[in-house]
PDB file of N, CA and C in Angstrom:
ATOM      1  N   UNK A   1       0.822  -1.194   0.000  1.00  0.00           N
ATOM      2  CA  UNK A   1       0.000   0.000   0.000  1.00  0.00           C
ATOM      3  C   UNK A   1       0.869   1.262   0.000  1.00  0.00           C
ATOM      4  N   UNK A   2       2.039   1.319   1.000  1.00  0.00           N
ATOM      5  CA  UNK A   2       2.862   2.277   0.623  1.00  0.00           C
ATOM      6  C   UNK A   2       3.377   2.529  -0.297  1.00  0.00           C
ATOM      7  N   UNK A   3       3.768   1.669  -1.365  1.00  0.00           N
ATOM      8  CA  UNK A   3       4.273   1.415  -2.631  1.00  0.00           C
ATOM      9  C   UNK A   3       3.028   2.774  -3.621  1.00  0.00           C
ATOM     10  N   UNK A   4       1.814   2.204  -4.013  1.00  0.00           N
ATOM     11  CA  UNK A   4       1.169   3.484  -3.857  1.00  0.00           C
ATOM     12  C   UNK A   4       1.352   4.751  -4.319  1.00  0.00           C
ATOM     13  N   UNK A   5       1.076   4.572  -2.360  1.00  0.00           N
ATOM     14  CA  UNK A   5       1.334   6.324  -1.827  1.00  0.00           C
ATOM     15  C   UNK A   5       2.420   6.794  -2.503  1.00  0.00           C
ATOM     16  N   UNK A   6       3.449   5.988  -2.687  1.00  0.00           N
ATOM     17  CA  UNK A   6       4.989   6.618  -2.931  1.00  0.00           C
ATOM     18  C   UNK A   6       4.947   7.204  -4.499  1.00  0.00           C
ATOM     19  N   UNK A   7       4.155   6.271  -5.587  1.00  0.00           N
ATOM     20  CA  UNK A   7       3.801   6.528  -6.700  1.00  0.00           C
ATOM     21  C   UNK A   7       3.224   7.586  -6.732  1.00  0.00           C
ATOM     22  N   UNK A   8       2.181   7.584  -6.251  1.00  0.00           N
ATOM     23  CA  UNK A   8       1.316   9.405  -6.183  1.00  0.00           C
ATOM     24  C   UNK A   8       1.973  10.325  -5.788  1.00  0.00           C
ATOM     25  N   UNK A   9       3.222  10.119  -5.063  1.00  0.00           N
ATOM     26  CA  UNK A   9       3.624  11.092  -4.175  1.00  0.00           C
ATOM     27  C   UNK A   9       4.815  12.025  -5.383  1.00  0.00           C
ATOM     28  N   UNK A  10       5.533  10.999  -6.047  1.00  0.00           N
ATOM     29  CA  UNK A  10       6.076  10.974  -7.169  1.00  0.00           C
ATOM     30  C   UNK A  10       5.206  11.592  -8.176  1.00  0.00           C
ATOM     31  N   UNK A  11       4.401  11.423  -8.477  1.00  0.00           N
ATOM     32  CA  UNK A  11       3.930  12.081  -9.908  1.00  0.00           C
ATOM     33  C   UNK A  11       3.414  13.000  -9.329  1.00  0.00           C
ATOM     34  N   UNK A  12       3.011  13.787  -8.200  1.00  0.00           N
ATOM     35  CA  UNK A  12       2.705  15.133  -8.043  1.00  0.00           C
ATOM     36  C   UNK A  12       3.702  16.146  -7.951  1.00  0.00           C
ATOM     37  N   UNK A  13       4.922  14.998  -7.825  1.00  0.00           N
ATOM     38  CA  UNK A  13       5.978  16.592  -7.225  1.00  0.00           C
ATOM     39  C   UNK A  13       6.402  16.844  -8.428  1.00  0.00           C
ATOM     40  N   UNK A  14       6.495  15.601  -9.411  1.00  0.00           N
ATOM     41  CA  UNK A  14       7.137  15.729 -10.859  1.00  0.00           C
ATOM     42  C   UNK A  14       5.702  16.576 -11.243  1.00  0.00           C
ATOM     43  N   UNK A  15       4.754  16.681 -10.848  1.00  0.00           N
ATOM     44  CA  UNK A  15       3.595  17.818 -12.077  1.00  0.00           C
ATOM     45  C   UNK A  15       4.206  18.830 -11.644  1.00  0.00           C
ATOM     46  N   UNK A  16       4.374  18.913 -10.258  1.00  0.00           N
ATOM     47  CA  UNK A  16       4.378  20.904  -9.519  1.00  0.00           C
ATOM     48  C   UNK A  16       5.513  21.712  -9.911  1.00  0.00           C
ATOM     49  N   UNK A  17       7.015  20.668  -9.516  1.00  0.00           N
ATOM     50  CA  UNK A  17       8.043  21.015 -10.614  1.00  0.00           C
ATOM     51  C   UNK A  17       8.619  21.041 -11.945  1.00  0.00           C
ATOM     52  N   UNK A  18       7.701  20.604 -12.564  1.00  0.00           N
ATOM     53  CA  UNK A  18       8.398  19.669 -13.901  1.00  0.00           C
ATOM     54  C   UNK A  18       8.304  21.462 -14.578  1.00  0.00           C
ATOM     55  N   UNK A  19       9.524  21.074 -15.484  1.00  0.00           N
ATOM     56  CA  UNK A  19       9.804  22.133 -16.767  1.00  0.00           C
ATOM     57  C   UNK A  19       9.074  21.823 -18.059  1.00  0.00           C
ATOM     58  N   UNK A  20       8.506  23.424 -18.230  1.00  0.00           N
ATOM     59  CA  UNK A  20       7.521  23.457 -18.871  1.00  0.00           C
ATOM     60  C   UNK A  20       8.575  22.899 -20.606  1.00  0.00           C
ATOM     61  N   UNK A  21       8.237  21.793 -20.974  1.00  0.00           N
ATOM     62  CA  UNK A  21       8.745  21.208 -21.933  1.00  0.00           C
ATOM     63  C   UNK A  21       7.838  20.499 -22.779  1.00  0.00           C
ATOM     64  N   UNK A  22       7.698  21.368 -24.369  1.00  0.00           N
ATOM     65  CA  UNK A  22       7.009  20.649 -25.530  1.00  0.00           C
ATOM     66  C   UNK A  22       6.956  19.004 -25.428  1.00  0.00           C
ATOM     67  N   UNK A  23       5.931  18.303 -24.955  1.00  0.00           N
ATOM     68  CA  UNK A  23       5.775  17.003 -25.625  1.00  0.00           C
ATOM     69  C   UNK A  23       6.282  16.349 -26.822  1.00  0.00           C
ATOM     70  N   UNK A  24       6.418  17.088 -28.267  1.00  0.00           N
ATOM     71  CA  UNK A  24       6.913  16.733 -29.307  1.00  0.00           C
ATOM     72  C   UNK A  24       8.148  16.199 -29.003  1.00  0.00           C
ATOM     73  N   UNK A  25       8.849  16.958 -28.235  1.00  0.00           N
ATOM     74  CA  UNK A  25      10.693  16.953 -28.131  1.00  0.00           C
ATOM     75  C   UNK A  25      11.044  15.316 -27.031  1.00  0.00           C
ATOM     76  N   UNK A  26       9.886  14.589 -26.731  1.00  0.00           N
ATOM     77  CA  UNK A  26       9.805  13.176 -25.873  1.00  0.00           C
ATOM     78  C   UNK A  26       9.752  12.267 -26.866  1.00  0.00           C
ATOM     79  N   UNK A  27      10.499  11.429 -26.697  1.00  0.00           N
ATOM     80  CA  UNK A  27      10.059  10.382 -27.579  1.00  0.00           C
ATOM     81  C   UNK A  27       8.597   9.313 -26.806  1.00  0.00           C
ATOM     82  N   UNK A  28       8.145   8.749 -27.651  1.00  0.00           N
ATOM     83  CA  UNK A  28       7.255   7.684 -26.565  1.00  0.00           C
ATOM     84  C   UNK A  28       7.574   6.706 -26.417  1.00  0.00           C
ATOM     85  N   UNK A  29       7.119   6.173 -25.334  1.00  0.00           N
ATOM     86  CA  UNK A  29       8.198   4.721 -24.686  1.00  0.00           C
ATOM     87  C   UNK A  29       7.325   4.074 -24.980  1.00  0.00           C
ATOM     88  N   UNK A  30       5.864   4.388 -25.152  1.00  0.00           N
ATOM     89  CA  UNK A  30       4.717   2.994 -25.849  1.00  0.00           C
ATOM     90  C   UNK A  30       4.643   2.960 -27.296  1.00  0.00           C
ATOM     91  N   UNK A  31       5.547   3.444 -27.578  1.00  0.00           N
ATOM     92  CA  UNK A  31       6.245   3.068 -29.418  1.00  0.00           C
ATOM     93  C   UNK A  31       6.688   2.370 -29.337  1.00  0.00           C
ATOM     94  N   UNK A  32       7.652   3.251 -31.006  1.00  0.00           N
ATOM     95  CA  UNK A  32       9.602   2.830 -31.002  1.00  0.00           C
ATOM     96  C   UNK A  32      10.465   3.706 -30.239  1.00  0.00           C
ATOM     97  N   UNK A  33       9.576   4.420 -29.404  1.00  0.00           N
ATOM     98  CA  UNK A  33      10.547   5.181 -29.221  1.00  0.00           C
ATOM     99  C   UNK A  33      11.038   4.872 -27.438  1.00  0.00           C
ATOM    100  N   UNK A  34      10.785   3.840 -27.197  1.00  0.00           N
ATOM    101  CA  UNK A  34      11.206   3.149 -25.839  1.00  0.00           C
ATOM    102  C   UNK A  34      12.799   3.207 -25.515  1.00  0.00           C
ATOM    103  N   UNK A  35      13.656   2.921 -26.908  1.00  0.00           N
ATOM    104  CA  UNK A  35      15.168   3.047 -25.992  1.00  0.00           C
ATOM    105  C   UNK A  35      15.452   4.014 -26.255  1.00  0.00           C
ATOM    106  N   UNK A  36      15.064   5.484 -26.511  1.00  0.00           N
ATOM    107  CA  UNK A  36      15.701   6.260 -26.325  1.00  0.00           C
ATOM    108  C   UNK A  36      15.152   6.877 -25.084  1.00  0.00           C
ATOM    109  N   UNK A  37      13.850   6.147 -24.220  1.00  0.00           N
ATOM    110  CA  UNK A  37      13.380   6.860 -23.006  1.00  0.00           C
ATOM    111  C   UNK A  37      13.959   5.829 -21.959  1.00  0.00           C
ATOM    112  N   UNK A  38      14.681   5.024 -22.422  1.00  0.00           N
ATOM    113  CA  UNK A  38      16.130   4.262 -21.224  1.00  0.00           C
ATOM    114  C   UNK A  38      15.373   2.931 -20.842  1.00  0.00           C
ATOM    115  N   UNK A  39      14.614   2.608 -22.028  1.00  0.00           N
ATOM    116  CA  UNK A  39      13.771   1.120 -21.471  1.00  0.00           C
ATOM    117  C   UNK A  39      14.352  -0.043 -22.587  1.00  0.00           C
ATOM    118  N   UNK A  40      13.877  -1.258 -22.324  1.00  0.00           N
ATOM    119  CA  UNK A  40      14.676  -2.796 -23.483  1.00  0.00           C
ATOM    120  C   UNK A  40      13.427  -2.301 -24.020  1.00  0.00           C
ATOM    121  N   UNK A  41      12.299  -2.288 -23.947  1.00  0.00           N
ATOM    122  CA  UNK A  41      10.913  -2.650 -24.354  1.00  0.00           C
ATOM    123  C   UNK A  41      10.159  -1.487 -24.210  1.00  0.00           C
ATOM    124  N   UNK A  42       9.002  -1.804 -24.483  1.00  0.00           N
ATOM    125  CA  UNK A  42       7.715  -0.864 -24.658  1.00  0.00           C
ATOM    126  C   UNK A  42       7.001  -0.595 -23.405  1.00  0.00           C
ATOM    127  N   UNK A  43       6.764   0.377 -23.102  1.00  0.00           N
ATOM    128  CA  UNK A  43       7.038   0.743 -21.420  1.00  0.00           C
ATOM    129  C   UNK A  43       5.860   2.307 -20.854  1.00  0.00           C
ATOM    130  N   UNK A  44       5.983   2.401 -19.785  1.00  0.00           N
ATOM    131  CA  UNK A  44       5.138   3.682 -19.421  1.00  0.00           C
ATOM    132  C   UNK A  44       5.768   4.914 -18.741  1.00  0.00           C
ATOM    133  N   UNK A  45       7.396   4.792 -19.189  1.00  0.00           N
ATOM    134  CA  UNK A  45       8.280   5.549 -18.399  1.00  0.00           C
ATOM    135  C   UNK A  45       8.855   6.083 -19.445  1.00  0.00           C
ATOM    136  N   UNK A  46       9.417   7.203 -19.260  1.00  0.00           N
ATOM    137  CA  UNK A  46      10.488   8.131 -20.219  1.00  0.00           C
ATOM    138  C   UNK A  46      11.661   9.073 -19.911  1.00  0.00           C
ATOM    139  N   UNK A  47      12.716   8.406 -19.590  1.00  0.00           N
ATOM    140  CA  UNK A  47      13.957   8.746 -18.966  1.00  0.00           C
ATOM    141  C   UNK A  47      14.477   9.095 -19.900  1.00  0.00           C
ATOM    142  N   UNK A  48      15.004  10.161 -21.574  1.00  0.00           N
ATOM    143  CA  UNK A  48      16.115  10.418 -21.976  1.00  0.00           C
ATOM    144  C   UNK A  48      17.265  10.916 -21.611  1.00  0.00           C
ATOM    145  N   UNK A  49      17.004  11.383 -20.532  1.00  0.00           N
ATOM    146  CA  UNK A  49      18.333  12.106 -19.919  1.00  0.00           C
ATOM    147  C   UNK A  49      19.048  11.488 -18.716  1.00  0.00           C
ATOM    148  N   UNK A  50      18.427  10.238 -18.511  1.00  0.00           N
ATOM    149  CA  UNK A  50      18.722   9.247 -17.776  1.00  0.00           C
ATOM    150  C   UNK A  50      18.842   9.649 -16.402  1.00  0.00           C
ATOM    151  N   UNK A  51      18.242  10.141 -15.860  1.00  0.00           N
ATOM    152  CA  UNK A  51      18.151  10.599 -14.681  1.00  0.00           C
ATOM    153  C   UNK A  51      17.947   9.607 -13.270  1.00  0.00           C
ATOM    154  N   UNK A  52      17.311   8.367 -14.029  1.00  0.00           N
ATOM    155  CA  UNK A  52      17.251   7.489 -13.157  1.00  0.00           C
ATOM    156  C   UNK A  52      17.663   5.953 -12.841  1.00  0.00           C
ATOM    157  N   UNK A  53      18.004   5.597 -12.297  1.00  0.00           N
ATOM    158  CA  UNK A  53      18.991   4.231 -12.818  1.00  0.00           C
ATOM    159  C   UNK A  53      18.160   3.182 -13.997  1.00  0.00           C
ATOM    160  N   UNK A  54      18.626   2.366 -14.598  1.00  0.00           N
ATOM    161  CA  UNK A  54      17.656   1.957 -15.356  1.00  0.00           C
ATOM    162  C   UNK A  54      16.552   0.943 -14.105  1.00  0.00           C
ATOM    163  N   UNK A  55      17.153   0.213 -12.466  1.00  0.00           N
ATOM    164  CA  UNK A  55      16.329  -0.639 -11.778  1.00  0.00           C
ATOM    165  C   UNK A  55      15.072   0.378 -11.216  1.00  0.00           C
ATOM    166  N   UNK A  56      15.326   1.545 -11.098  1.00  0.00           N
ATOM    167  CA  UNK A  56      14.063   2.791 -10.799  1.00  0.00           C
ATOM    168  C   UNK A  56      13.391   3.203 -11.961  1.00  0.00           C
ATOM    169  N   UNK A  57      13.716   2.986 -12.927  1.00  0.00           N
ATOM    170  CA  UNK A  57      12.608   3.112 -14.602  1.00  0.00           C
ATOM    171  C   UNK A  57      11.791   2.061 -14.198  1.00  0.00           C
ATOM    172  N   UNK A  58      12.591   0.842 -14.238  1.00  0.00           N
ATOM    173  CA  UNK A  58      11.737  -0.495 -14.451  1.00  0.00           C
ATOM    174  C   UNK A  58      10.861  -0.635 -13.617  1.00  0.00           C
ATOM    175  N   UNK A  59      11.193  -0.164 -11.866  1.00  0.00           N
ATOM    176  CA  UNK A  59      10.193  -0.103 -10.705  1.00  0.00           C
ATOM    177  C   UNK A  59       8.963   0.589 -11.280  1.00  0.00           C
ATOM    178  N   UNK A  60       9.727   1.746 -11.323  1.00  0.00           N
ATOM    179  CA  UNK A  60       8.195   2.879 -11.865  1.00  0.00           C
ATOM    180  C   UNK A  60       7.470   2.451 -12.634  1.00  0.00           C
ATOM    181  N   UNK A  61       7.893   1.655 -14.192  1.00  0.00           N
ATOM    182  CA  UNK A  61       7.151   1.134 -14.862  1.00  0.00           C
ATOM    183  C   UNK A  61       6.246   0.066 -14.600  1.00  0.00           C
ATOM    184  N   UNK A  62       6.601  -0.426 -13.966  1.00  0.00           N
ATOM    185  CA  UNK A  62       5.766  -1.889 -13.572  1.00  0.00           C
ATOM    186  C   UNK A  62       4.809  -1.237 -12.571  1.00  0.00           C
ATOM    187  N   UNK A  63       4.977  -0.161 -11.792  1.00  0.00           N
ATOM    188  CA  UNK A  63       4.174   0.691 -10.522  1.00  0.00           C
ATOM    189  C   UNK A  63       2.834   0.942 -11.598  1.00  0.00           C
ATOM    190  N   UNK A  64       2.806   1.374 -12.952  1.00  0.00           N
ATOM    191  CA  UNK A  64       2.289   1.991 -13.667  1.00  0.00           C
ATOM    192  C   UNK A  64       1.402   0.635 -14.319  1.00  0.00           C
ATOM    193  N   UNK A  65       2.272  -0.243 -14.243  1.00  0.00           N
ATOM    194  CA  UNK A  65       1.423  -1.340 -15.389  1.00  0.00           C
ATOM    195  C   UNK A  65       0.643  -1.914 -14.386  1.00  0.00           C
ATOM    196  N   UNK A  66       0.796  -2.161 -12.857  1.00  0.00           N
ATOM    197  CA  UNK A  66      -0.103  -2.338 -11.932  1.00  0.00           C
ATOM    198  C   UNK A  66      -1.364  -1.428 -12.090  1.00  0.00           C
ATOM    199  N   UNK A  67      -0.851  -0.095 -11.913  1.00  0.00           N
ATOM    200  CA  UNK A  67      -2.476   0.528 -12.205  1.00  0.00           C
ATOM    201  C   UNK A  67      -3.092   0.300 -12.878  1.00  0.00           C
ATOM    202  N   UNK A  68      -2.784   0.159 -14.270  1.00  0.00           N
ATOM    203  CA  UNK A  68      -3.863  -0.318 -15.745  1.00  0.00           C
ATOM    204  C   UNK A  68      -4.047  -1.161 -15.093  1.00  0.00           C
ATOM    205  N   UNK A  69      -3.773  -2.679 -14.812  1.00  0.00           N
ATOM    206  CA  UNK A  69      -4.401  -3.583 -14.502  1.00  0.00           C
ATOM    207  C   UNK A  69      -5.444  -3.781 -13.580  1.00  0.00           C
ATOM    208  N   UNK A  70      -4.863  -2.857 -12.084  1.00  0.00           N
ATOM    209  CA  UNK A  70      -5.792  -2.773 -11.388  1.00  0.00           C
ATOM    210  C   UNK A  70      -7.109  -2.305 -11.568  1.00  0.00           C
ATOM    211  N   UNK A  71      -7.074  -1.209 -12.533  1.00  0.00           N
ATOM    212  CA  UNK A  71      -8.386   0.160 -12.949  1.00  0.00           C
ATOM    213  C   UNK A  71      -9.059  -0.624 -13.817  1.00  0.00           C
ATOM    214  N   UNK A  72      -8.226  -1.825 -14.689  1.00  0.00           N
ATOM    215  CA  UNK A  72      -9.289  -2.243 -15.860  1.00  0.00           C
ATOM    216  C   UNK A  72     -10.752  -2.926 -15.522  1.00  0.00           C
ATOM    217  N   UNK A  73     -11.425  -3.356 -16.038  1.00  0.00           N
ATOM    218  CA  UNK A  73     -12.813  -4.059 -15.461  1.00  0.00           C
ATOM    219  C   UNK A  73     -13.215  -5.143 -16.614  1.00  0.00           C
ATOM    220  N   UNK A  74     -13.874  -5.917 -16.418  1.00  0.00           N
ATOM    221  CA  UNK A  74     -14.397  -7.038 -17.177  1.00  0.00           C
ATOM    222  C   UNK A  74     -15.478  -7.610 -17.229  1.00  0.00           C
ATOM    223  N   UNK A  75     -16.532  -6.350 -16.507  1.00  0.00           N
ATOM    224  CA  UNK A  75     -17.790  -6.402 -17.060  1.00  0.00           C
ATOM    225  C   UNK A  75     -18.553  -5.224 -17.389  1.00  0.00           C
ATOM    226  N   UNK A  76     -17.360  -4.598 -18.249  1.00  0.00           N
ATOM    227  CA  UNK A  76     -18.483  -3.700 -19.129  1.00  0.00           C
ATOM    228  C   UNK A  76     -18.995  -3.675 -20.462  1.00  0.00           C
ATOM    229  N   UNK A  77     -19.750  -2.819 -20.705  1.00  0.00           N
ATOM    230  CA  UNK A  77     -19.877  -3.365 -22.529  1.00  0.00           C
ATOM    231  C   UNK A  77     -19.336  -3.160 -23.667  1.00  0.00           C
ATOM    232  N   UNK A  78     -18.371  -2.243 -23.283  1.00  0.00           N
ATOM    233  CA  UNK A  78     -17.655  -1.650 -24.297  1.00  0.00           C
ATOM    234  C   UNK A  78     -16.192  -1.181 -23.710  1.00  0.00           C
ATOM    235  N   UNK A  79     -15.344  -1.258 -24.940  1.00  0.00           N
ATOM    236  CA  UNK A  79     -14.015  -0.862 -24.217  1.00  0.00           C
ATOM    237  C   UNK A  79     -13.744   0.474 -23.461  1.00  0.00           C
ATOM    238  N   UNK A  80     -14.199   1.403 -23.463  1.00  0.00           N
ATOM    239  CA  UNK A  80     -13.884   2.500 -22.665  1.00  0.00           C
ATOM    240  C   UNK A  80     -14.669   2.010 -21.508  1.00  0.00           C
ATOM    241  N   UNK A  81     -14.895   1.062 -21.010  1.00  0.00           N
ATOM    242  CA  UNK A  81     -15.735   1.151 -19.533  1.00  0.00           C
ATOM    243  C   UNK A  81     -14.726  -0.056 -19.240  1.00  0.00           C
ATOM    244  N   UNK A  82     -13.704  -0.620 -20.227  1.00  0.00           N
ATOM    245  CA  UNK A  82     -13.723  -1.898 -19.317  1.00  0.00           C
ATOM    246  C   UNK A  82     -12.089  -1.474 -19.754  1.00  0.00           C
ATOM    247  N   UNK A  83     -11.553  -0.385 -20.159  1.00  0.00           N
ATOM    248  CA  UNK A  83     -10.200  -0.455 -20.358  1.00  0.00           C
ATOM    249  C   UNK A  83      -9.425   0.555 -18.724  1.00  0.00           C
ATOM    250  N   UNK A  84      -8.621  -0.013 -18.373  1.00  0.00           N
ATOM    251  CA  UNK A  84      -7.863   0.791 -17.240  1.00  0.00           C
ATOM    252  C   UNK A  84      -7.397   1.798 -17.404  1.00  0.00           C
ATOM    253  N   UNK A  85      -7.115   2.689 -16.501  1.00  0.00           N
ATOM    254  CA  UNK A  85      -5.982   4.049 -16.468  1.00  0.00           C
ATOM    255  C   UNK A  85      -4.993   4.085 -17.195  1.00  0.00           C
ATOM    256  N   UNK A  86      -4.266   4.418 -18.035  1.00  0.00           N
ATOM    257  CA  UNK A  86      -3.073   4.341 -18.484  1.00  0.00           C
ATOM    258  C   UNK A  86      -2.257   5.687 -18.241  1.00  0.00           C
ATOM    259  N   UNK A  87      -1.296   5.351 -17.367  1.00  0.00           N
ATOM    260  CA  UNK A  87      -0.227   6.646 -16.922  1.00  0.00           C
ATOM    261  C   UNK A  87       0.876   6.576 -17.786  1.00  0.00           C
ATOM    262  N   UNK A  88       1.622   7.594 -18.197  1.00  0.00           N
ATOM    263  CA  UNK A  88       2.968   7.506 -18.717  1.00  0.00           C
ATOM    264  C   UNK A  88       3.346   8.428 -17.936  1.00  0.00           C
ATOM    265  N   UNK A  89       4.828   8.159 -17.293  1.00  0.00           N
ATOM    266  CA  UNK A  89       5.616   9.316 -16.466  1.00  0.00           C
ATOM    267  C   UNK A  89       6.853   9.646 -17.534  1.00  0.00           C
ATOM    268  N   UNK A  90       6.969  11.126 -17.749  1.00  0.00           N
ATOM    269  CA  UNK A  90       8.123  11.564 -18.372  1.00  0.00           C
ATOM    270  C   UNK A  90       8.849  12.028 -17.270  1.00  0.00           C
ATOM    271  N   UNK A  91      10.101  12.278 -17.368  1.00  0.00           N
ATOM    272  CA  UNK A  91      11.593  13.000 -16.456  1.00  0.00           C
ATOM    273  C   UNK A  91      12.445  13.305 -17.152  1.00  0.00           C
ATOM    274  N   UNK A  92      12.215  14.716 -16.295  1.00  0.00           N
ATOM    275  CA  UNK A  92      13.522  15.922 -17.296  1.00  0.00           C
ATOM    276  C   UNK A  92      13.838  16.470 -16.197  1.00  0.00           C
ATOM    277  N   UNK A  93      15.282  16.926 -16.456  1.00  0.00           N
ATOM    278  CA  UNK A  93      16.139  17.928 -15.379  1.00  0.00           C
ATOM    279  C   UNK A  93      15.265  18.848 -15.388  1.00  0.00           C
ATOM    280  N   UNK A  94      15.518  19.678 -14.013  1.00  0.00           N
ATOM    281  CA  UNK A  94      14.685  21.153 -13.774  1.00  0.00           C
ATOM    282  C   UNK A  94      15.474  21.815 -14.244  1.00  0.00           C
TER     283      UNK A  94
END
């Protein structure tokens, strides 16, 4: 459960500080554009500037693929009722 908290706690401080930086200039890690955001694979994290070891990408990422899974549902009637949250976290120097 702390695990979590620690996730939320993380993506708010990265909203309050984060540098105001064009989206275009990210590659996406749920592309091709995964190793240049510091992942093997197709992912929900985006490190180009490597800021974080690659075993704290992979944590975060999997923190993230827990939520989709958790949020998804399997009795609704249509895919937007039965598809989960999907987060992507970007990280850039301040």
């Amino acid at each position: 459960m702390w695990n979590d908290k620690l996730l939320v706690l993380l993506l708010i401080i990265q909203l309050c500080f984060a540098q105001q930086k064009a989206i275009d200039n990210f590659p996406n890690p749920r592309t091709n554009g995964f190793s240049k955001c510091g992942l093997k694979s197709k992912g929900y994290v985006c490190d180009p500037e490597k800021q974080l070891t690659e075993q704290e990408r992979y944590r975060l990422n999997n923190d993230l693929l827990k939520l989709s899974r958790r949020t998804s549902g399997d009795r609704g009637v249509d895919f937007c009722t039965t598809k989960g949250v999907d987060a992507t976290l970007f990280i850039t120097k301040q």
